[in-house]
C-alpha atoms as a PDB file:
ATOM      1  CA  UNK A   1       0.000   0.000   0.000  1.00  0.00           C
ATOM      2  CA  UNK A   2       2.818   2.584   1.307  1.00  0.00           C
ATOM      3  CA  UNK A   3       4.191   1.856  -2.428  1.00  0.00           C
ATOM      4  CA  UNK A   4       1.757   3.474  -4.401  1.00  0.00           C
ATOM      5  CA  UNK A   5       1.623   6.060  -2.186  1.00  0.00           C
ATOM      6  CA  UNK A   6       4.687   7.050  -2.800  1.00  0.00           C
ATOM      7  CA  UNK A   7       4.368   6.270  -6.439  1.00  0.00           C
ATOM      8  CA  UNK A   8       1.583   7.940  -7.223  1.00  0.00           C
ATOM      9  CA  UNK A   9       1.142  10.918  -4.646  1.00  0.00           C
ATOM     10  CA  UNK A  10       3.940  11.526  -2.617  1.00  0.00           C
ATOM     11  CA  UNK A  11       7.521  10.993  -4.200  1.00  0.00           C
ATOM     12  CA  UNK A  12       5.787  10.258  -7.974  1.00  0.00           C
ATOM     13  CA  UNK A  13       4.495  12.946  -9.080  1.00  0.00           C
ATOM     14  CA  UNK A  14       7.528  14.904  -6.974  1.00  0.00           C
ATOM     15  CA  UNK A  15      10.301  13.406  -9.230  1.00  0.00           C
ATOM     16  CA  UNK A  16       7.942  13.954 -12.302  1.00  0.00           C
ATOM     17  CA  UNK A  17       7.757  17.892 -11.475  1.00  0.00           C
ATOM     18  CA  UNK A  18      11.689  18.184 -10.715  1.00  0.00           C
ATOM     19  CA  UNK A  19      12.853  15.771 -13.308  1.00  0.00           C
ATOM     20  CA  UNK A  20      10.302  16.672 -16.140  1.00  0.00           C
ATOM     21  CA  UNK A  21      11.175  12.900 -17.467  1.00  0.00           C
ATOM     22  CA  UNK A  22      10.962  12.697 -21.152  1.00  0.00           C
ATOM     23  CA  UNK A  23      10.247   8.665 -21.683  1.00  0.00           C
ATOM     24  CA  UNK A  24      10.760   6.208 -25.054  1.00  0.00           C
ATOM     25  CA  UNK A  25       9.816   2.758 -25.301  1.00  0.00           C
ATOM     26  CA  UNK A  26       7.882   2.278 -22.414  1.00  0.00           C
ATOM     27  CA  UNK A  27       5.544  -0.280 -24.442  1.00  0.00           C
ATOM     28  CA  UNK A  28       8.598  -2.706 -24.106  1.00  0.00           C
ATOM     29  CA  UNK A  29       7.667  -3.051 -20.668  1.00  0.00           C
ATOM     30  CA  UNK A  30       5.609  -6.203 -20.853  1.00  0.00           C
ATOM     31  CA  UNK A  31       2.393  -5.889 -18.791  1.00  0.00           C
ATOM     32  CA  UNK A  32       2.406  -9.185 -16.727  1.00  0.00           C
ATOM     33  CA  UNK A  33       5.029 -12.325 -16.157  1.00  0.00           C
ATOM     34  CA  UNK A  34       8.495 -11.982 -15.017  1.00  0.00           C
ATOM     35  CA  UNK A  35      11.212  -9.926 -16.157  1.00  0.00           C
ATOM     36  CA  UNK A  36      14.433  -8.079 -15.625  1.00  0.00           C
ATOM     37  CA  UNK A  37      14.924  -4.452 -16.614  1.00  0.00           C
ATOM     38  CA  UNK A  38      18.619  -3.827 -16.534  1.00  0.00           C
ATOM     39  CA  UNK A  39      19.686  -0.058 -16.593  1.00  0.00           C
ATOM     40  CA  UNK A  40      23.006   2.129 -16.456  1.00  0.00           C
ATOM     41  CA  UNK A  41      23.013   3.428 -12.987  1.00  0.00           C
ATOM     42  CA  UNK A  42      24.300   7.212 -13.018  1.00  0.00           C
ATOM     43  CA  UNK A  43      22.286   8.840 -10.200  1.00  0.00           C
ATOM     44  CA  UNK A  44      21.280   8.063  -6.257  1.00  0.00           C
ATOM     45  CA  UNK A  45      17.379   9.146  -8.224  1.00  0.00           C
ATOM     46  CA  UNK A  46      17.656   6.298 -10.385  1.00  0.00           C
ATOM     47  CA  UNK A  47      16.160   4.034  -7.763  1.00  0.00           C
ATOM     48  CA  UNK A  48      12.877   6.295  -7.431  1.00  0.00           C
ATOM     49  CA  UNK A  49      12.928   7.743 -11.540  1.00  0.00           C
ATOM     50  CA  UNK A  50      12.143   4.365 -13.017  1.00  0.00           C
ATOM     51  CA  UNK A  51       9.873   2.810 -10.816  1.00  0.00           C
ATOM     52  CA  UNK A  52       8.103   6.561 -11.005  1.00  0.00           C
ATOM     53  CA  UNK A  53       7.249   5.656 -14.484  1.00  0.00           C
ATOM     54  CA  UNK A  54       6.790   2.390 -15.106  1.00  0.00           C
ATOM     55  CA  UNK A  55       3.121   1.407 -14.272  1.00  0.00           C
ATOM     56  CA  UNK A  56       4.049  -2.329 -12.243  1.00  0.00           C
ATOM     57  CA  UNK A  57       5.594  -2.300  -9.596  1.00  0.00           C
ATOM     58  CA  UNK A  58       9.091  -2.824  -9.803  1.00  0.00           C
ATOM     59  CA  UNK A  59      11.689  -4.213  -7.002  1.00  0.00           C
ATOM     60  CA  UNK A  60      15.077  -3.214  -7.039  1.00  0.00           C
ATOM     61  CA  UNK A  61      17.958  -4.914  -5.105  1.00  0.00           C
ATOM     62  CA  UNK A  62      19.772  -2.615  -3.582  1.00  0.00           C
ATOM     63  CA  UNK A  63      22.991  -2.420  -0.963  1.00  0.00           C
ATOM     64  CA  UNK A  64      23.022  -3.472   2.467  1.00  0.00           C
ATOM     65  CA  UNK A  65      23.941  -0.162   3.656  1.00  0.00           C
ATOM     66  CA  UNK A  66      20.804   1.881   3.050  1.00  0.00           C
ATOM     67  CA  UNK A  67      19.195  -0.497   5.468  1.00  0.00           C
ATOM     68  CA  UNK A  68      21.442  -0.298   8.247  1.00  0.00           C
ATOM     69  CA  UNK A  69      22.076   2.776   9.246  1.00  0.00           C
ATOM     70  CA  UNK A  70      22.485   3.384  13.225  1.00  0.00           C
ATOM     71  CA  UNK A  71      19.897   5.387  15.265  1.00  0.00           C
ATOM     72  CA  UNK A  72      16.231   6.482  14.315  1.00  0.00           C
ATOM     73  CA  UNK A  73      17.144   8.245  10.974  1.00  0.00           C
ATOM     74  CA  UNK A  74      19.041   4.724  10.220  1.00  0.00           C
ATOM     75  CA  UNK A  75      15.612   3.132  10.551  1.00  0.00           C
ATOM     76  CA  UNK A  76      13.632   5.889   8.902  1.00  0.00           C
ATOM     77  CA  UNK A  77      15.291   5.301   6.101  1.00  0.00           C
ATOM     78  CA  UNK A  78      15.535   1.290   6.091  1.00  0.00           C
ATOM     79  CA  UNK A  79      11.494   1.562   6.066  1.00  0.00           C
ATOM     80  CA  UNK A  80      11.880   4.218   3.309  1.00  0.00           C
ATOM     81  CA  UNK A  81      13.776   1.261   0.657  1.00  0.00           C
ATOM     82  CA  UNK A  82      11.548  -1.032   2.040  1.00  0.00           C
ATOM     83  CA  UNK A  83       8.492   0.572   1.452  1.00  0.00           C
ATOM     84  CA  UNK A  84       9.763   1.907  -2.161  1.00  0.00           C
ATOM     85  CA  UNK A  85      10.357  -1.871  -2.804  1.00  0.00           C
ATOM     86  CA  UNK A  86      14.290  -2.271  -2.428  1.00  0.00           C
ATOM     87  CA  UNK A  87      15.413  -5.458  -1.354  1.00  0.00           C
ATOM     88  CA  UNK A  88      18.738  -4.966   0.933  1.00  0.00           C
ATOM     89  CA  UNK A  89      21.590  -7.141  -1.008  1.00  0.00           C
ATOM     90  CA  UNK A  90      25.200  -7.494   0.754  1.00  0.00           C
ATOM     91  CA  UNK A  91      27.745  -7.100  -1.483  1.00  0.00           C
ATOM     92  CA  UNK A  92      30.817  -7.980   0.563  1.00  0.00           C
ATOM     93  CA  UNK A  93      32.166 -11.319   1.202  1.00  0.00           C
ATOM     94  CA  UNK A  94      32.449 -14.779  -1.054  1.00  0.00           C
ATOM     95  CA  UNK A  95      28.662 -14.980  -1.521  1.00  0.00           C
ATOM     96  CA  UNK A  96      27.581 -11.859  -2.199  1.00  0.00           C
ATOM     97  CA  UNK A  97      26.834 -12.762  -5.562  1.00  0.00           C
ATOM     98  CA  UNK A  98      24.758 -15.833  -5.205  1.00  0.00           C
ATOM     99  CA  UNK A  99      22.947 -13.963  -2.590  1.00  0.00           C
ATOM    100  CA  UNK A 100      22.087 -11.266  -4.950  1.00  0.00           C
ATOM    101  CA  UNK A 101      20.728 -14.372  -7.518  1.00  0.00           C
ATOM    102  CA  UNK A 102      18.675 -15.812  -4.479  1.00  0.00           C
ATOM    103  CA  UNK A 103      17.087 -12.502  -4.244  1.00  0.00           C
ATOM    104  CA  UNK A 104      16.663 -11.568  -7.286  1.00  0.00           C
ATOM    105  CA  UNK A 105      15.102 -15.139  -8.589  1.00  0.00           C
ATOM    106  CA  UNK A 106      12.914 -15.031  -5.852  1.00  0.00           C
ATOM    107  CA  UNK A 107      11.076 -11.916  -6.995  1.00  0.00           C
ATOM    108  CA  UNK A 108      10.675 -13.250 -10.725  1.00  0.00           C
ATOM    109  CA  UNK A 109       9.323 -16.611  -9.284  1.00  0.00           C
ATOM    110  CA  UNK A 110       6.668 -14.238  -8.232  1.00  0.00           C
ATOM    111  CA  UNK A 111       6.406 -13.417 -11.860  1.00  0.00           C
ATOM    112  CA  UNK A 112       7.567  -9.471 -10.592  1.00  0.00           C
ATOM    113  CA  UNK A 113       9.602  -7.535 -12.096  1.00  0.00           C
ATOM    114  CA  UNK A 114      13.312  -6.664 -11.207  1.00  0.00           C
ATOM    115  CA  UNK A 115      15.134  -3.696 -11.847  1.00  0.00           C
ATOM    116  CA  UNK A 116      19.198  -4.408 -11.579  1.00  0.00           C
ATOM    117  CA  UNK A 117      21.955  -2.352 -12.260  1.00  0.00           C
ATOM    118  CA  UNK A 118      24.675  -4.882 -13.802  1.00  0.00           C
ATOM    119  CA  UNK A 119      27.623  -2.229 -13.485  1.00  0.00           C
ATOM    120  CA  UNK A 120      27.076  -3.172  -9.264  1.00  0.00           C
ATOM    121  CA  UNK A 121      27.426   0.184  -8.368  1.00  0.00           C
ATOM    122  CA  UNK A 122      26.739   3.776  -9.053  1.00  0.00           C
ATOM    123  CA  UNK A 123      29.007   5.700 -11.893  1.00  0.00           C
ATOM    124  CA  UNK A 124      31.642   7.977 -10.994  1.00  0.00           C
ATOM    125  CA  UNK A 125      32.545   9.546 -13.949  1.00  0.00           C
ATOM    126  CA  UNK A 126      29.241   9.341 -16.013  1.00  0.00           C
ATOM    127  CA  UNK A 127      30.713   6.300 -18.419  1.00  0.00           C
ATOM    128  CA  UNK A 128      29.288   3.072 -18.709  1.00  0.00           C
ATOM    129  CA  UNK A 129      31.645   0.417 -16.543  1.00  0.00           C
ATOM    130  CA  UNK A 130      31.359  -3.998 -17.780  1.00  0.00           C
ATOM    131  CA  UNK A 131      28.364  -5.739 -16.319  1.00  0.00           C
ATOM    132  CA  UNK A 132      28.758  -8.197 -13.536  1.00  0.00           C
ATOM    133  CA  UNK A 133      27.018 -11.511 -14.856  1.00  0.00           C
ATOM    134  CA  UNK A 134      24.385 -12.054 -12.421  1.00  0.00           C
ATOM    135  CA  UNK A 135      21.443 -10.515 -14.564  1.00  0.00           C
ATOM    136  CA  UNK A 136      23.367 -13.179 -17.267  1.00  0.00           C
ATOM    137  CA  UNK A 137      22.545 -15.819 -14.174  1.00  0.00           C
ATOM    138  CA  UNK A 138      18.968 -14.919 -13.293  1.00  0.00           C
ATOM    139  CA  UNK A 139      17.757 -14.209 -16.957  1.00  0.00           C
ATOM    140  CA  UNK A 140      18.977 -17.926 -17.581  1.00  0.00           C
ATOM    141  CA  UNK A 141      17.947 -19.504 -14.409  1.00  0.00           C
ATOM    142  CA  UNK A 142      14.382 -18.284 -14.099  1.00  0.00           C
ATOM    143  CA  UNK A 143      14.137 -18.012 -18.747  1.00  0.00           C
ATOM    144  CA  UNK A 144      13.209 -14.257 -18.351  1.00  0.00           C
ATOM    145  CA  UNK A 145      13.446 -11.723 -20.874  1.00  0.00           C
ATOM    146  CA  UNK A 146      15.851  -8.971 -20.270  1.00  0.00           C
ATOM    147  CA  UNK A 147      14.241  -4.794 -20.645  1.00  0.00           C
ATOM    148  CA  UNK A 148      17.734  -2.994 -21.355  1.00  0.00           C
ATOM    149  CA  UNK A 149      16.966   0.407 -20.259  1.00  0.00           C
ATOM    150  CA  UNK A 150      19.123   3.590 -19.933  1.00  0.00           C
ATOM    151  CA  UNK A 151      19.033   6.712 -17.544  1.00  0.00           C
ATOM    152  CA  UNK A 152      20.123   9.994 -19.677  1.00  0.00           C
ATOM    153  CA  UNK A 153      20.866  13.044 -17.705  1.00  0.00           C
ATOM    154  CA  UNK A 154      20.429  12.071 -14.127  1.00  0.00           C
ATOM    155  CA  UNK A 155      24.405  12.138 -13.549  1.00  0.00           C
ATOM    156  CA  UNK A 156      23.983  15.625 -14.028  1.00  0.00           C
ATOM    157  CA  UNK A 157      20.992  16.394 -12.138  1.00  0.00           C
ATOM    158  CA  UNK A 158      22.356  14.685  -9.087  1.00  0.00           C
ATOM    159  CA  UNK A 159      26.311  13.594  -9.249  1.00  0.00           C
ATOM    160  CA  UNK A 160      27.661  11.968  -7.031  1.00  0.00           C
ATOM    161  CA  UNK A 161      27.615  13.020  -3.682  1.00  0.00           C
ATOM    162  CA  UNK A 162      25.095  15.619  -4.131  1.00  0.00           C
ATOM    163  CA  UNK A 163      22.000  15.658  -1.869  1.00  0.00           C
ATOM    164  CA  UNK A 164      19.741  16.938  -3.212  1.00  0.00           C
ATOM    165  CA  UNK A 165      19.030  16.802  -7.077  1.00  0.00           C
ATOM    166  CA  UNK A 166      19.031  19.965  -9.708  1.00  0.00           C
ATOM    167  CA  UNK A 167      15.882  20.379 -11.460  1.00  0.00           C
ATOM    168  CA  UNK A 168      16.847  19.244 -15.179  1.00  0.00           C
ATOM    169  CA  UNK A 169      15.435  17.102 -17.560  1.00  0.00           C
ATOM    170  CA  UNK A 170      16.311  13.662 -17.907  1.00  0.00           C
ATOM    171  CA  UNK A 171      14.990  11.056 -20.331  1.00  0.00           C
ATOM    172  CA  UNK A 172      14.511   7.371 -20.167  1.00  0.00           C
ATOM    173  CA  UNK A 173      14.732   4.896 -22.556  1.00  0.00           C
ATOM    174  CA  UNK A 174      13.371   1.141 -23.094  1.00  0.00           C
ATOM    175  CA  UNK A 175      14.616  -1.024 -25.323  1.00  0.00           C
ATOM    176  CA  UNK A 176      12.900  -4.027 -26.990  1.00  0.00           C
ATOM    177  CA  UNK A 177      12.805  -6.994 -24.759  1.00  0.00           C
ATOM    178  CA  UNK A 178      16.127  -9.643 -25.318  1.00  0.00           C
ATOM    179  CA  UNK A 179      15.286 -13.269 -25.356  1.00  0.00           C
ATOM    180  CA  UNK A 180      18.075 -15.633 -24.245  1.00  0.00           C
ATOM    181  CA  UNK A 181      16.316 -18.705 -24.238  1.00  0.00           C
ATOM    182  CA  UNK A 182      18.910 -19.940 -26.761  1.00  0.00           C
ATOM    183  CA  UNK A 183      21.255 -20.658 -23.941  1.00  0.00           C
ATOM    184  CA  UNK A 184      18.506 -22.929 -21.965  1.00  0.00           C
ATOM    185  CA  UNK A 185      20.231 -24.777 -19.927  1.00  0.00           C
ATOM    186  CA  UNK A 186      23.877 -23.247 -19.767  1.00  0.00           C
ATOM    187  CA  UNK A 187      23.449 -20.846 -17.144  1.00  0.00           C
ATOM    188  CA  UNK A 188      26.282 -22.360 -15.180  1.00  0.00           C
ATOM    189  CA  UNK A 189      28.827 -21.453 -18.064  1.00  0.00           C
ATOM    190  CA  UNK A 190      31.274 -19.150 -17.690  1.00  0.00           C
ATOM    191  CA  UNK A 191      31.753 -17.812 -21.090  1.00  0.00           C
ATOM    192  CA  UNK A 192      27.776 -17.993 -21.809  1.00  0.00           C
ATOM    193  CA  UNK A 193      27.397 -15.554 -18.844  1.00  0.00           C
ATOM    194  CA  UNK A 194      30.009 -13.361 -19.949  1.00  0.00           C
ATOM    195  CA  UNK A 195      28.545 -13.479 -23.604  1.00  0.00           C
ATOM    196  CA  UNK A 196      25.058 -12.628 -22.210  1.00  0.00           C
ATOM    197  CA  UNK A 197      25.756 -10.213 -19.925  1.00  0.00           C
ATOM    198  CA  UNK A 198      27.983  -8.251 -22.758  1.00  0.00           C
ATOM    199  CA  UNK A 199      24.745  -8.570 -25.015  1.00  0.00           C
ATOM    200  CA  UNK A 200      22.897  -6.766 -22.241  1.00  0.00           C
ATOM    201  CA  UNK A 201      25.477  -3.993 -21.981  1.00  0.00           C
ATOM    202  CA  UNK A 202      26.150  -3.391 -25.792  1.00  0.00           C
ATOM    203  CA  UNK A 203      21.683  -2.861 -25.585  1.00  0.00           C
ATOM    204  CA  UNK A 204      22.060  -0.650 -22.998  1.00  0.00           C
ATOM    205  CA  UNK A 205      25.431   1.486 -24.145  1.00  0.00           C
ATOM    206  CA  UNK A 206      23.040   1.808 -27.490  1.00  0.00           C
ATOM    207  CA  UNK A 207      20.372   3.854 -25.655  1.00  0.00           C
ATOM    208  CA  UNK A 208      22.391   5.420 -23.566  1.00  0.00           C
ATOM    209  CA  UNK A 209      25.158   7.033 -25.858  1.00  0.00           C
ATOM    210  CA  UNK A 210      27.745   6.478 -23.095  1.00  0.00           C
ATOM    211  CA  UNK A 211      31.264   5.883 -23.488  1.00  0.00           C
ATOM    212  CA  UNK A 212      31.900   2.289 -22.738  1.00  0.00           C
ATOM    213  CA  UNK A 213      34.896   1.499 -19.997  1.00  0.00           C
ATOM    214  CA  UNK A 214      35.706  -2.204 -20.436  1.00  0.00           C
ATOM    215  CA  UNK A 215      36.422  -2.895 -16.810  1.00  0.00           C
ATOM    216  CA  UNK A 216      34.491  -2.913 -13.638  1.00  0.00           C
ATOM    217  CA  UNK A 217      33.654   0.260 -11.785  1.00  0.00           C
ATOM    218  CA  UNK A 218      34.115  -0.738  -8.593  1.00  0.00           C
ATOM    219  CA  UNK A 219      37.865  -1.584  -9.744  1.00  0.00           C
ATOM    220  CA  UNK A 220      38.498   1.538 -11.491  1.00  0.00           C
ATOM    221  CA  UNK A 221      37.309   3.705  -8.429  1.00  0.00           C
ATOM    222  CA  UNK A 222      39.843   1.511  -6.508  1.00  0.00           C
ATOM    223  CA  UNK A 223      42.809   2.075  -8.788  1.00  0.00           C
ATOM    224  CA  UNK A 224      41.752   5.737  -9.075  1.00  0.00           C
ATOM    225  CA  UNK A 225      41.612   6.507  -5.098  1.00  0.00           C
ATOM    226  CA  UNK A 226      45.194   4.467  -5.068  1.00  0.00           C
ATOM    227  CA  UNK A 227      46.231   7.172  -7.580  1.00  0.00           C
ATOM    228  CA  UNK A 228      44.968   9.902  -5.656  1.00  0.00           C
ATOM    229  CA  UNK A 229      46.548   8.974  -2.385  1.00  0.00           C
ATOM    230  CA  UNK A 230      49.690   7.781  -4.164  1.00  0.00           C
ATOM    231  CA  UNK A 231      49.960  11.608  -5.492  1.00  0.00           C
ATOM    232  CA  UNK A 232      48.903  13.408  -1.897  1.00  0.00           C
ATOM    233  CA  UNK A 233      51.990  11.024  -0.151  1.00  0.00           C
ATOM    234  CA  UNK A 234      54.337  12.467  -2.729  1.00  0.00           C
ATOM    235  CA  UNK A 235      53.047  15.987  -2.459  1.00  0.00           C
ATOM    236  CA  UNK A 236      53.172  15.486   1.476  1.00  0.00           C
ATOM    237  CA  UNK A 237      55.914  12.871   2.169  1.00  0.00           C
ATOM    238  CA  UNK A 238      55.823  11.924   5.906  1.00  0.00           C
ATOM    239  CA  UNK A 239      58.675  13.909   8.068  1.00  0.00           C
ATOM    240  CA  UNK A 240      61.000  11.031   9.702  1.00  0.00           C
ATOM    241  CA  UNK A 241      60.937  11.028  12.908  1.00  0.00           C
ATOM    242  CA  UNK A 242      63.842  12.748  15.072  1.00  0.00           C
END
């Protein structure tokens, strides 16, 4: 119930006014049975824009960390994901990734649909980063189709680390559902993951226009803050000590 009252009077029709979303495709968006829409993720709005406009409900999985914050703003905002349909996902440790799958299959057993971001984690720079298999996994698993779908202009209208959002337009796009029932019975293949998950991307870096980064983002980030502090120790080499 607290859903579609956010979706369609509290935090809907906000996000409409602010964001002034300009939508394509949205008839690719099948009206019943299971699916996965996989977008580029470029914005902390993201989570709310999409399910704003897409007329079934839609659960996301989403880190662990926006569920466990300490003290009663912690918990206000736990219900918050909860209620907007997130499902809290750890992504640390050896099974992160089949818990993710659990999570994720359970919803389209339900015949739902999931939303997943297959980069794993927000853009830094506004590029699109290689897609972790897991969509590759579920689409397989529970013989899904997969809704590639890309956010344009919602790196700019909230980057990261930005509270609050600009007002700007932003579009979305849809693309036409991909079938991989081809690969029936191969979901535990390695390079049939990696060849399925790269199909996914290559729809999505269509829509989206982006500039395609053949490497995880999570590992670039890494690399990049090791660059950073590698810099600030030679700008401020430590004094020895007398």
């Amino acid at each position: 119930m607290f859903y579609y009252l956010l979706k369609y009077v509290v935090l809907g029709p906000l996000l409409r006014l602010m964001f002034r979303p300009r939508i394509e495709g949205l008839e690719h968006i099948p009206e019943s049975g299971a699916a996965i829409v996989a977008g580029n993720h470029l914005s902390f709005s993201d989570h709310f824009l999409m399910p704003a406009i897409i007329k079934r409900r839609i659960t996301f999985l989403a880190k662990a960390e926006y569920f466990t914050g300490p003290g009663i703003r912690g918990r206000l905002t736990a219900a918050f994901f909860h209620s907007a349909g997130q499902i809290p996902v750890d992504r640390t440790g050896k099974e992160a990734g089949q818990a993710a799958i659990r999570e994720g299959l359970g919803v389209l057993r339900k015949g739902e649909l999931l939303g997943i971001y297959p980069e794993g984690t927000r853009s830094h720079d506004g590029r699109l980063y290689k897609g972790k298999v897991g969509v590759a996994a579920m689409a397989l698993k529970a013989q899904v189709p997969v809704i590639p779908c890309a956010m344009i202009g919602t790196f700019e209208a909230q980057p990261p680390g930005q509270k609050m959002p600009n007002f700007q337009k932003v579009s979305i796009r849809f693309g036409a559902p991909l079938d991989f029932s081809r690969y029936a019975g191969m979901e535990n293949e390695k390079a049939v993951l990696r060849a399925v998950t790269d199909e996914i991307m290559y729809a999505i870096l269509g829509l989206s226009g982006q500039e395609y980064v053949d490497k995880y983002a999570a590992v670039v980030k890494a690399e990049e803050a090791e660059r950073a502090a590698a810099a600030s120790r030679r700008k401020f080499p430590r004094m020895p000590l007398s």
